[in-house]
C-alpha atoms as a PDB file:
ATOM      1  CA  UNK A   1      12.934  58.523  74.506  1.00  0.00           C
ATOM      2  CA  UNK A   2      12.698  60.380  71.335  1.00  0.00           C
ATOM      3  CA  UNK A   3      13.330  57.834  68.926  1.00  0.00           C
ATOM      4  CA  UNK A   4      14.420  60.918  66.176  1.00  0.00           C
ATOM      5  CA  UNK A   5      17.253  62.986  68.947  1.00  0.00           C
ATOM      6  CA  UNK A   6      17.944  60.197  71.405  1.00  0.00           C
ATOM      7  CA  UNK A   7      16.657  62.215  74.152  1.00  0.00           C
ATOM      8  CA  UNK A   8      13.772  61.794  76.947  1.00  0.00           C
ATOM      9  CA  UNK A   9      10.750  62.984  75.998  1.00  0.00           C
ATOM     10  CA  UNK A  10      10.336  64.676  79.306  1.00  0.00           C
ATOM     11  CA  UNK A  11      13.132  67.094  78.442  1.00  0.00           C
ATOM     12  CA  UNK A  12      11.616  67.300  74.455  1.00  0.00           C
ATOM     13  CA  UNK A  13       8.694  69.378  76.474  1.00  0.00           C
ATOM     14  CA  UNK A  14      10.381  71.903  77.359  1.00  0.00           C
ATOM     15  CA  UNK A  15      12.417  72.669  74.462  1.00  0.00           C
ATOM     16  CA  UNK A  16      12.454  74.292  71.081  1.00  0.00           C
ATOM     17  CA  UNK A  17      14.172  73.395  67.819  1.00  0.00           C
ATOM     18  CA  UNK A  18      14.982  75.892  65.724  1.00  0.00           C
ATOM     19  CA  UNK A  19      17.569  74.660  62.890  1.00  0.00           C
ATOM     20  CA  UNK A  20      19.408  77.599  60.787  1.00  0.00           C
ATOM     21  CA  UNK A  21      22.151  77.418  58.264  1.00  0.00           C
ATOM     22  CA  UNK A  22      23.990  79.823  56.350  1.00  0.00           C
ATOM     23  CA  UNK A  23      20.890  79.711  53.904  1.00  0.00           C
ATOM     24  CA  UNK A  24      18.331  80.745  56.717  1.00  0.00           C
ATOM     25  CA  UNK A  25      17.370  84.337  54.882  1.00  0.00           C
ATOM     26  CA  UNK A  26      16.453  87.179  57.504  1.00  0.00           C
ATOM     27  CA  UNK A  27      12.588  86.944  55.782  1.00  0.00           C
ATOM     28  CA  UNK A  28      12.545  83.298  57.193  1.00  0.00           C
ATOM     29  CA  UNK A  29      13.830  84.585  60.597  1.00  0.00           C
ATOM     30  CA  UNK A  30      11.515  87.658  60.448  1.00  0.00           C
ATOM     31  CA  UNK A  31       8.574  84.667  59.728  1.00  0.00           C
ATOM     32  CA  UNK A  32       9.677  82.482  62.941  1.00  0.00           C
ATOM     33  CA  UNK A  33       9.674  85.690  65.315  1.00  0.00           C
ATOM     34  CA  UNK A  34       6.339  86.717  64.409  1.00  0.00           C
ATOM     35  CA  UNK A  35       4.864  83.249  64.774  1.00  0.00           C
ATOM     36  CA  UNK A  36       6.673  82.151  67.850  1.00  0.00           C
ATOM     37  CA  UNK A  37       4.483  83.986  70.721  1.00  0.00           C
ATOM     38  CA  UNK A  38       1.598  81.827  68.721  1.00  0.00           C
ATOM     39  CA  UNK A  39       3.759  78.722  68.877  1.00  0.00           C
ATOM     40  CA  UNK A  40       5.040  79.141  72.797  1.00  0.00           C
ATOM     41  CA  UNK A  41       1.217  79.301  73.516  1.00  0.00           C
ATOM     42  CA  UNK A  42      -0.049  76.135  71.979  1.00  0.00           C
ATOM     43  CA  UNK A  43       2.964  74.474  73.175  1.00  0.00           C
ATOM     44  CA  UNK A  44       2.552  75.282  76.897  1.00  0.00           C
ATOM     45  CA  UNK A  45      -1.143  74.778  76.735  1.00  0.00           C
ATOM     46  CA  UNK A  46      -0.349  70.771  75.701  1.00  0.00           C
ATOM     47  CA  UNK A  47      -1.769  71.269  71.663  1.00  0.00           C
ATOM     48  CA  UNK A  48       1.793  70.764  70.267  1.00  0.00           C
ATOM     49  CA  UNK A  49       2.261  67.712  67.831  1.00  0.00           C
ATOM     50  CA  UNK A  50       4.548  64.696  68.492  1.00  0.00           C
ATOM     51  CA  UNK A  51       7.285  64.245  65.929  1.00  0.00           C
ATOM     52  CA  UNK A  52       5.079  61.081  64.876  1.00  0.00           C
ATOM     53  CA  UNK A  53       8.061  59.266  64.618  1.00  0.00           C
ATOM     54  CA  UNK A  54       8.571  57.845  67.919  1.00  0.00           C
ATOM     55  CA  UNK A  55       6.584  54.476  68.756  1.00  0.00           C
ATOM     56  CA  UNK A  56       5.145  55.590  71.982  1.00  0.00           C
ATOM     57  CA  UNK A  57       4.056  58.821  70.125  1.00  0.00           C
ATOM     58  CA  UNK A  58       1.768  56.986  67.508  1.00  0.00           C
ATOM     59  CA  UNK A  59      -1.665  55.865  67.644  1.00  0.00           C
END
């Protein structure tokens, strides 16, 4: 389990978190869409970061 969402970390893998709010300006959204092809690649090739959080997740 995800110690930060309450959720297994089996289904954390294949999911993306992408929080927006009324303040989210279309430059920021622009900014994600332009880095996410570059994101979706490190993630599926294992390089993505654990939240750090999680006790099983630290070293």
């Amino acid at each position: 389990m995800c110690c930060a969402r309450n959720v297994p970390a089996t289904s954390l893998r294949g999911a993306i978190r992408f929080p927006l709010s009324r303040e989210t300006t279309i430059g920021e959204i622009d900014q994600l869409l332009r880095a996410l092809s570059g994101i979706v690649a490190r993630l599926r090739a294992g390089r993505s970061q654990s939240c750090g959080q999680c006790p099983s997740n630290q070293s």
